[in-house]
PDB file of N, CA and C in Angstrom:
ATOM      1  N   UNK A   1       0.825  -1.186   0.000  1.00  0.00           N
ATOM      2  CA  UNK A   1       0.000   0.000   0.000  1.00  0.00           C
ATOM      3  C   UNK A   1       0.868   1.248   0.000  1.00  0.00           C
ATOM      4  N   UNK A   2       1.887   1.260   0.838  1.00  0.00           N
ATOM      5  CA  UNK A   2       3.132   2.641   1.101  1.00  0.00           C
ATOM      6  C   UNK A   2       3.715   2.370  -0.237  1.00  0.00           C
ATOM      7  N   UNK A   3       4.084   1.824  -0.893  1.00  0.00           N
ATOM      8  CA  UNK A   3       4.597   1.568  -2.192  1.00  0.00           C
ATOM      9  C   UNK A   3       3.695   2.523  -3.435  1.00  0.00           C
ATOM     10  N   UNK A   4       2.436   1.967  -3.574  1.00  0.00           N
ATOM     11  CA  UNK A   4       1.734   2.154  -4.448  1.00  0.00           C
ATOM     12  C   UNK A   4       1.650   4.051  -3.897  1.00  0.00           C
ATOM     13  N   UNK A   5       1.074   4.180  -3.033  1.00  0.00           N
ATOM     14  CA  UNK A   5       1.160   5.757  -2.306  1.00  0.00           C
ATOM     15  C   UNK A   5       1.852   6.372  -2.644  1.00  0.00           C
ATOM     16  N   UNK A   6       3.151   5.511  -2.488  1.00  0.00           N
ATOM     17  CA  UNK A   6       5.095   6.558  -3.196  1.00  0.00           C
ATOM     18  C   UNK A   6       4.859   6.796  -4.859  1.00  0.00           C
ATOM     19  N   UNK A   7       4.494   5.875  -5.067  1.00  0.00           N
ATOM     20  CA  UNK A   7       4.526   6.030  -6.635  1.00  0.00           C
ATOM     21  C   UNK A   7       3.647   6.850  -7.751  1.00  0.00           C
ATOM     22  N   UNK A   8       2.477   6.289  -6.813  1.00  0.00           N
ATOM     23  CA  UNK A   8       1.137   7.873  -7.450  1.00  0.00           C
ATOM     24  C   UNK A   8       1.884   9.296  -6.772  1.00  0.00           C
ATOM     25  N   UNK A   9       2.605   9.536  -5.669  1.00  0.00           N
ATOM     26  CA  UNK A   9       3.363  10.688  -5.737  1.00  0.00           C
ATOM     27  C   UNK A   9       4.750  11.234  -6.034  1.00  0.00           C
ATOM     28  N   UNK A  10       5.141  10.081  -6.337  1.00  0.00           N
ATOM     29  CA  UNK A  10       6.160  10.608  -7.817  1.00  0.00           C
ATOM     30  C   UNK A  10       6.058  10.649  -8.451  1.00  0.00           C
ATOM     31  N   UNK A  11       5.010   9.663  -9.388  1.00  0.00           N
ATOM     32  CA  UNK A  11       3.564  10.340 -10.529  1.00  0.00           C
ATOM     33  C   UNK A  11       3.525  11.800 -10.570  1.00  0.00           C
ATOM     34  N   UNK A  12       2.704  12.273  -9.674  1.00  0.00           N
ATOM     35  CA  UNK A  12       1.927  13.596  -9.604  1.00  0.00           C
ATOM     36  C   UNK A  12       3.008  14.405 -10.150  1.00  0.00           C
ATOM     37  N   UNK A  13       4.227  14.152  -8.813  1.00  0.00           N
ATOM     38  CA  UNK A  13       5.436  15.407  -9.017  1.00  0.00           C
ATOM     39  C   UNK A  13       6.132  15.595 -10.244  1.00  0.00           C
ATOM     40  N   UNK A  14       6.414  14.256 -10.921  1.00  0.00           N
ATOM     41  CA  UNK A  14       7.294  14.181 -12.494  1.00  0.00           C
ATOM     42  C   UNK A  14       5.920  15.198 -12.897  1.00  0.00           C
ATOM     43  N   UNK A  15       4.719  14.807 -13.078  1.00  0.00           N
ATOM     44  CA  UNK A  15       3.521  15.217 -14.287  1.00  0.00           C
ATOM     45  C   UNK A  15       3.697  16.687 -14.325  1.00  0.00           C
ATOM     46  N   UNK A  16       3.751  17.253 -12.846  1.00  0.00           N
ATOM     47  CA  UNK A  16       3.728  18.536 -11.973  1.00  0.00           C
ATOM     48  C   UNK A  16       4.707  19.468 -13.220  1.00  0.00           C
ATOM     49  N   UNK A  17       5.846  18.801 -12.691  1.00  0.00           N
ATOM     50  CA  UNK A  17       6.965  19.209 -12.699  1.00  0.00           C
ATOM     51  C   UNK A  17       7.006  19.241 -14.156  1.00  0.00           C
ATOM     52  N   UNK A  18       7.003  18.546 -15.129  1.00  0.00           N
ATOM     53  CA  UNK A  18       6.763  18.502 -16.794  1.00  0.00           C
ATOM     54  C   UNK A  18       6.111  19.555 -17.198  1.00  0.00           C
ATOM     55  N   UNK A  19       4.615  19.638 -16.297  1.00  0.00           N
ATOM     56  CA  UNK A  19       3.470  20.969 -17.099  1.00  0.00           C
ATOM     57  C   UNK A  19       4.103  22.064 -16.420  1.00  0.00           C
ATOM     58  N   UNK A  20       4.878  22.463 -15.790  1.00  0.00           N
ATOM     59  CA  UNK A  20       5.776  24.132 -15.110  1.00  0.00           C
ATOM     60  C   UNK A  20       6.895  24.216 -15.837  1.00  0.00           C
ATOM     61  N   UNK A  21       7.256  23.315 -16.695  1.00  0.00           N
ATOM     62  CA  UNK A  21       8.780  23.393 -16.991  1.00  0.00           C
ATOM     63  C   UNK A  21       9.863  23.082 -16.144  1.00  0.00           C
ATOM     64  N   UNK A  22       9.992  22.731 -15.128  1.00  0.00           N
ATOM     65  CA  UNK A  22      11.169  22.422 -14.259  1.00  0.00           C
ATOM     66  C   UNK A  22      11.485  21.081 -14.571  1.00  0.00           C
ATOM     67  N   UNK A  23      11.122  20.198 -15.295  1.00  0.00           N
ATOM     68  CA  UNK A  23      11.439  18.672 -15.482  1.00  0.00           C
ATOM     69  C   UNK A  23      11.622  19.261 -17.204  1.00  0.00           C
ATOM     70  N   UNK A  24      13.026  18.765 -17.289  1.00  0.00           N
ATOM     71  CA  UNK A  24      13.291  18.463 -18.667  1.00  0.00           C
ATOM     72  C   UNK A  24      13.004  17.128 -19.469  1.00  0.00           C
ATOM     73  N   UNK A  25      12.554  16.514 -20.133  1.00  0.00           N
ATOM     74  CA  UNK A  25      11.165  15.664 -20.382  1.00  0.00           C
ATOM     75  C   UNK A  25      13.020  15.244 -21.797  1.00  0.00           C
ATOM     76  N   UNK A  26      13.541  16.156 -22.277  1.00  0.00           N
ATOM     77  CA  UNK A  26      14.372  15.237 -23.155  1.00  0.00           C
ATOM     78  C   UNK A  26      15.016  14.493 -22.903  1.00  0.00           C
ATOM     79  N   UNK A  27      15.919  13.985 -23.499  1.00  0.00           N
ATOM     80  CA  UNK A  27      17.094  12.616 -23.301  1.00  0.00           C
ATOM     81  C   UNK A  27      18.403  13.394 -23.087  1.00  0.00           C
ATOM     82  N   UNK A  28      18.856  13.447 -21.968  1.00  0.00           N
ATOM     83  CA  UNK A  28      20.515  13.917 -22.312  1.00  0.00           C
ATOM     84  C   UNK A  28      21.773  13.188 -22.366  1.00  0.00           C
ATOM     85  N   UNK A  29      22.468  13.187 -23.435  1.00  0.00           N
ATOM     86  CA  UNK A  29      23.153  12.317 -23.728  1.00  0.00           C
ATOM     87  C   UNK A  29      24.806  12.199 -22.715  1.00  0.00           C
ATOM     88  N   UNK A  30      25.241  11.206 -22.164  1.00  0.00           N
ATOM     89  CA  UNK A  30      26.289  11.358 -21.254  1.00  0.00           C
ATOM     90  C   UNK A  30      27.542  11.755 -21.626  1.00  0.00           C
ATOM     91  N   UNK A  31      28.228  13.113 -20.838  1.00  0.00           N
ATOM     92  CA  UNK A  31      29.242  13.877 -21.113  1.00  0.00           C
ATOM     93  C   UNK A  31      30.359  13.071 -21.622  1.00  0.00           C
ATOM     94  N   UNK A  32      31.361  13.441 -22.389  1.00  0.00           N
ATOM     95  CA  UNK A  32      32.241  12.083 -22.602  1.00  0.00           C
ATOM     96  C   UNK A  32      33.327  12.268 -21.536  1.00  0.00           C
ATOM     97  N   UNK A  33      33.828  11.462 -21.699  1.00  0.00           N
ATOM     98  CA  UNK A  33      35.362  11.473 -20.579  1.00  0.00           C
ATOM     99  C   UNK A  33      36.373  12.004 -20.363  1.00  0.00           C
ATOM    100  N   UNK A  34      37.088  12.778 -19.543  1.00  0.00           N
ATOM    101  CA  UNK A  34      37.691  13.334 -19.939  1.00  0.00           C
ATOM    102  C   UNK A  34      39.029  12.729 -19.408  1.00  0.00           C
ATOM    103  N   UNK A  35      38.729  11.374 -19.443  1.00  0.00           N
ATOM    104  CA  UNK A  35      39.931  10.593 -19.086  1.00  0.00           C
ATOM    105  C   UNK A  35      40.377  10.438 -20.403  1.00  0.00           C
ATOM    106  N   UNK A  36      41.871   9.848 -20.592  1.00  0.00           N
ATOM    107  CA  UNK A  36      41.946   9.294 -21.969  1.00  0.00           C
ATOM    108  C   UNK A  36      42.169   7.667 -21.585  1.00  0.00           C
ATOM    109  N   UNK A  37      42.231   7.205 -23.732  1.00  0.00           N
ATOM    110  CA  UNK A  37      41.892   5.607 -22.724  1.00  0.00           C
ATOM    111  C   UNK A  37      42.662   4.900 -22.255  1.00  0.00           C
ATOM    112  N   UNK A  38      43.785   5.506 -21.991  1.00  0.00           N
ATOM    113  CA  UNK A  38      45.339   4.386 -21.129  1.00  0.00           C
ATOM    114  C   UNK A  38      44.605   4.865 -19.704  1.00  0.00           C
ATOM    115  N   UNK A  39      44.072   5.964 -19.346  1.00  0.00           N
ATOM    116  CA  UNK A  39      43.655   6.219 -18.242  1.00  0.00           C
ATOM    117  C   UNK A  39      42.366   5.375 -17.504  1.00  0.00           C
ATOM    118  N   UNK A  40      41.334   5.512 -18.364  1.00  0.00           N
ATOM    119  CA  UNK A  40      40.083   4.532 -18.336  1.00  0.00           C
ATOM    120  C   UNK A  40      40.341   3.344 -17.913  1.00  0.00           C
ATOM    121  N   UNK A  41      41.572   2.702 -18.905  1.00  0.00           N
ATOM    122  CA  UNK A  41      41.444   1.563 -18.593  1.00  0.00           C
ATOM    123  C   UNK A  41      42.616   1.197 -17.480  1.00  0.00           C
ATOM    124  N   UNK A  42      43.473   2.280 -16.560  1.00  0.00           N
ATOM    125  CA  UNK A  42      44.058   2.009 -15.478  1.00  0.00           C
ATOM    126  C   UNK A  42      42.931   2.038 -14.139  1.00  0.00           C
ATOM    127  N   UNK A  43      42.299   2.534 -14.023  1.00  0.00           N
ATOM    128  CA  UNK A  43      40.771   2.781 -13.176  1.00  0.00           C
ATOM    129  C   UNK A  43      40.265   1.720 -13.434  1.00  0.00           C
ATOM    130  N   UNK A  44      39.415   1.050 -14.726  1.00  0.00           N
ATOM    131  CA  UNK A  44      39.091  -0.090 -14.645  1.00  0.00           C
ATOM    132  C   UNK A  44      39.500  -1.713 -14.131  1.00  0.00           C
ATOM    133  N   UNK A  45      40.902  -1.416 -14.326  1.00  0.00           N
ATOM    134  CA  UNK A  45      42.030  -2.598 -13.919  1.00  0.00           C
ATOM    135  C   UNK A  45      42.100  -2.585 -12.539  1.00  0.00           C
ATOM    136  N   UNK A  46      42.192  -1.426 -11.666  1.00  0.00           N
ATOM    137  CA  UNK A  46      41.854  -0.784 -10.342  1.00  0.00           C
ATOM    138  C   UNK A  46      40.525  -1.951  -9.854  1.00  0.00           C
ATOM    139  N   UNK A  47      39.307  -1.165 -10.621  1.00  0.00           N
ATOM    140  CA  UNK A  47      38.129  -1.630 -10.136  1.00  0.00           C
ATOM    141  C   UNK A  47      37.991  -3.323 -10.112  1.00  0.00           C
ATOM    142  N   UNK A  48      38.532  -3.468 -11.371  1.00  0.00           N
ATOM    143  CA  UNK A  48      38.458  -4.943 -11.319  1.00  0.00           C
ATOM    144  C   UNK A  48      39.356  -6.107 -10.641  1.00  0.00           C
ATOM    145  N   UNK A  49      40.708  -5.464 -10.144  1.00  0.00           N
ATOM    146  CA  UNK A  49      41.292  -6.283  -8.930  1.00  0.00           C
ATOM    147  C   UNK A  49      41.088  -6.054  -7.399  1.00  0.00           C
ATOM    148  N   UNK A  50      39.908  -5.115  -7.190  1.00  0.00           N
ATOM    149  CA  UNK A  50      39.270  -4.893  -6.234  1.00  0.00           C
ATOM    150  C   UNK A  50      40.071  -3.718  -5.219  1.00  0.00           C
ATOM    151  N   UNK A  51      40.712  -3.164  -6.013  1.00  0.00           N
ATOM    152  CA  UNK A  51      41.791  -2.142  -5.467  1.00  0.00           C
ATOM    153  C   UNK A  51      40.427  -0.858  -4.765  1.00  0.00           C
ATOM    154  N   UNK A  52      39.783  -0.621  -5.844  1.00  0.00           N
ATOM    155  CA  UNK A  52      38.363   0.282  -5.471  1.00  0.00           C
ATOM    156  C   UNK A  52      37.584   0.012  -4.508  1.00  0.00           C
ATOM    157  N   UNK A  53      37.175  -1.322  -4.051  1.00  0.00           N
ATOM    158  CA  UNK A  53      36.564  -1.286  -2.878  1.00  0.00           C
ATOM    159  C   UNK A  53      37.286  -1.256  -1.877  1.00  0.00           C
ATOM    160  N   UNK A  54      38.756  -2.069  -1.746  1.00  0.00           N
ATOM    161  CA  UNK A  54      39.529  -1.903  -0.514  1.00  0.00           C
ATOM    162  C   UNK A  54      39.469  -0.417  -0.452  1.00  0.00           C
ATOM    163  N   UNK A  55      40.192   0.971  -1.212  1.00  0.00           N
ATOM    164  CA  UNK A  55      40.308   2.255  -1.000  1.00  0.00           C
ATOM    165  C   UNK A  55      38.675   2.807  -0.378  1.00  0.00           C
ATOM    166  N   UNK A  56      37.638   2.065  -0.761  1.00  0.00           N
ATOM    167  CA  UNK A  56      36.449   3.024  -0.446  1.00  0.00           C
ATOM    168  C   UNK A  56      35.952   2.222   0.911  1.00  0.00           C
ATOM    169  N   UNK A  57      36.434   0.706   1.327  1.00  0.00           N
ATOM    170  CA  UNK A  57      36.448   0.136   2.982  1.00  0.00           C
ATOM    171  C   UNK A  57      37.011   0.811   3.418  1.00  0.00           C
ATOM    172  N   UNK A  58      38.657   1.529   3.449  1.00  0.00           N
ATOM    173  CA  UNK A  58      38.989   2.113   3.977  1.00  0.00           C
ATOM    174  C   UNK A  58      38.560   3.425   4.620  1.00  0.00           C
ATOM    175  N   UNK A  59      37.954   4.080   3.666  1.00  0.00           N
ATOM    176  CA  UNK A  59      37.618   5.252   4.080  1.00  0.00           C
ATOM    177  C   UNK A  59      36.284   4.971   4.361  1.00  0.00           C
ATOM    178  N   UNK A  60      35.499   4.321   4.621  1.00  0.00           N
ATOM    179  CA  UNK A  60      34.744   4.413   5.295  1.00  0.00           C
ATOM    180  C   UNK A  60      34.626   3.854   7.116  1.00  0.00           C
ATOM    181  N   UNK A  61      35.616   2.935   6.772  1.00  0.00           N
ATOM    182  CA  UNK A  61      36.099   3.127   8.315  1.00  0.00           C
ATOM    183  C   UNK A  61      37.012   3.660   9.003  1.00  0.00           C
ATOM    184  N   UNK A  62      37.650   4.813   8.128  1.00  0.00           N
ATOM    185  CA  UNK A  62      38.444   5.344   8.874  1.00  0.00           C
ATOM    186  C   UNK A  62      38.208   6.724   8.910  1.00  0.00           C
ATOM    187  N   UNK A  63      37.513   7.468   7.596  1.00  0.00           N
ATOM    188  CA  UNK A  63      37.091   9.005   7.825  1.00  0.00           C
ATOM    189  C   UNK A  63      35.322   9.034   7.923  1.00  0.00           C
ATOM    190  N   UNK A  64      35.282   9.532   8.960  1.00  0.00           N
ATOM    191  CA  UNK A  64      33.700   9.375   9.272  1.00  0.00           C
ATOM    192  C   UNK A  64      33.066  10.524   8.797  1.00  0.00           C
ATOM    193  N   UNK A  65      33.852  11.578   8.491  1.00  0.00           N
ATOM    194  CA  UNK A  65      33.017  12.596   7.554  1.00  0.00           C
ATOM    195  C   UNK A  65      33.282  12.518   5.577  1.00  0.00           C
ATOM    196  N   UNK A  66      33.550  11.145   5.608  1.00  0.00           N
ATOM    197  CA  UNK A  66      33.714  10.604   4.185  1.00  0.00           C
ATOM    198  C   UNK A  66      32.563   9.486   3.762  1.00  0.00           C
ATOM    199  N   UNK A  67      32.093   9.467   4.903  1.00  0.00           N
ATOM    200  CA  UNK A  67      31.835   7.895   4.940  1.00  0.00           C
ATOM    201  C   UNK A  67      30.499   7.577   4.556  1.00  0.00           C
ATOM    202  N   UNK A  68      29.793   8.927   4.107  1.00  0.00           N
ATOM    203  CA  UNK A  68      28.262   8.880   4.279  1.00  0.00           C
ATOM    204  C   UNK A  68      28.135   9.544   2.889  1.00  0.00           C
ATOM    205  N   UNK A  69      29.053   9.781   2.118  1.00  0.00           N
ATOM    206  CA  UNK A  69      29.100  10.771   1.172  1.00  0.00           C
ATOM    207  C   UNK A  69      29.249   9.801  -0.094  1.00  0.00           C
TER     208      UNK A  69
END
């Protein structure tokens, strides 16, 4: 029931928000990178030997005004 409730009022607000103009209703296409790709793919190599989550465990148990962000 709280489900269905949430959703007819994010309904309303998108519809709201469309007929005032404050909801941009087009497609925007994603900025490109401004990595280059020896870079991309040093970050990815990162992410994928799990180097990225150890750095982001870390800081979340160790800076507590990082940690929520």
């Amino acid at each position: 029931m709280a489900l269905n409730t949430l959703t007819a009022a994010v309904d309303s607000a998108r519809e709201l928000a469309e007929a005032t103009g404050e909801l941009q209703t087009r497609v925007w296409s994603s900025p490109a990178s401004s990595l280059s790709p020896e870079a991309r793919e040093i970050v990815a190599s990162w992410v994928r030997d799990g180097g990225y989550e150890g750095a982001l465990a870390d800081v979340v148990a160790n800076d507590l005004d990082l940690a929520d962000q």
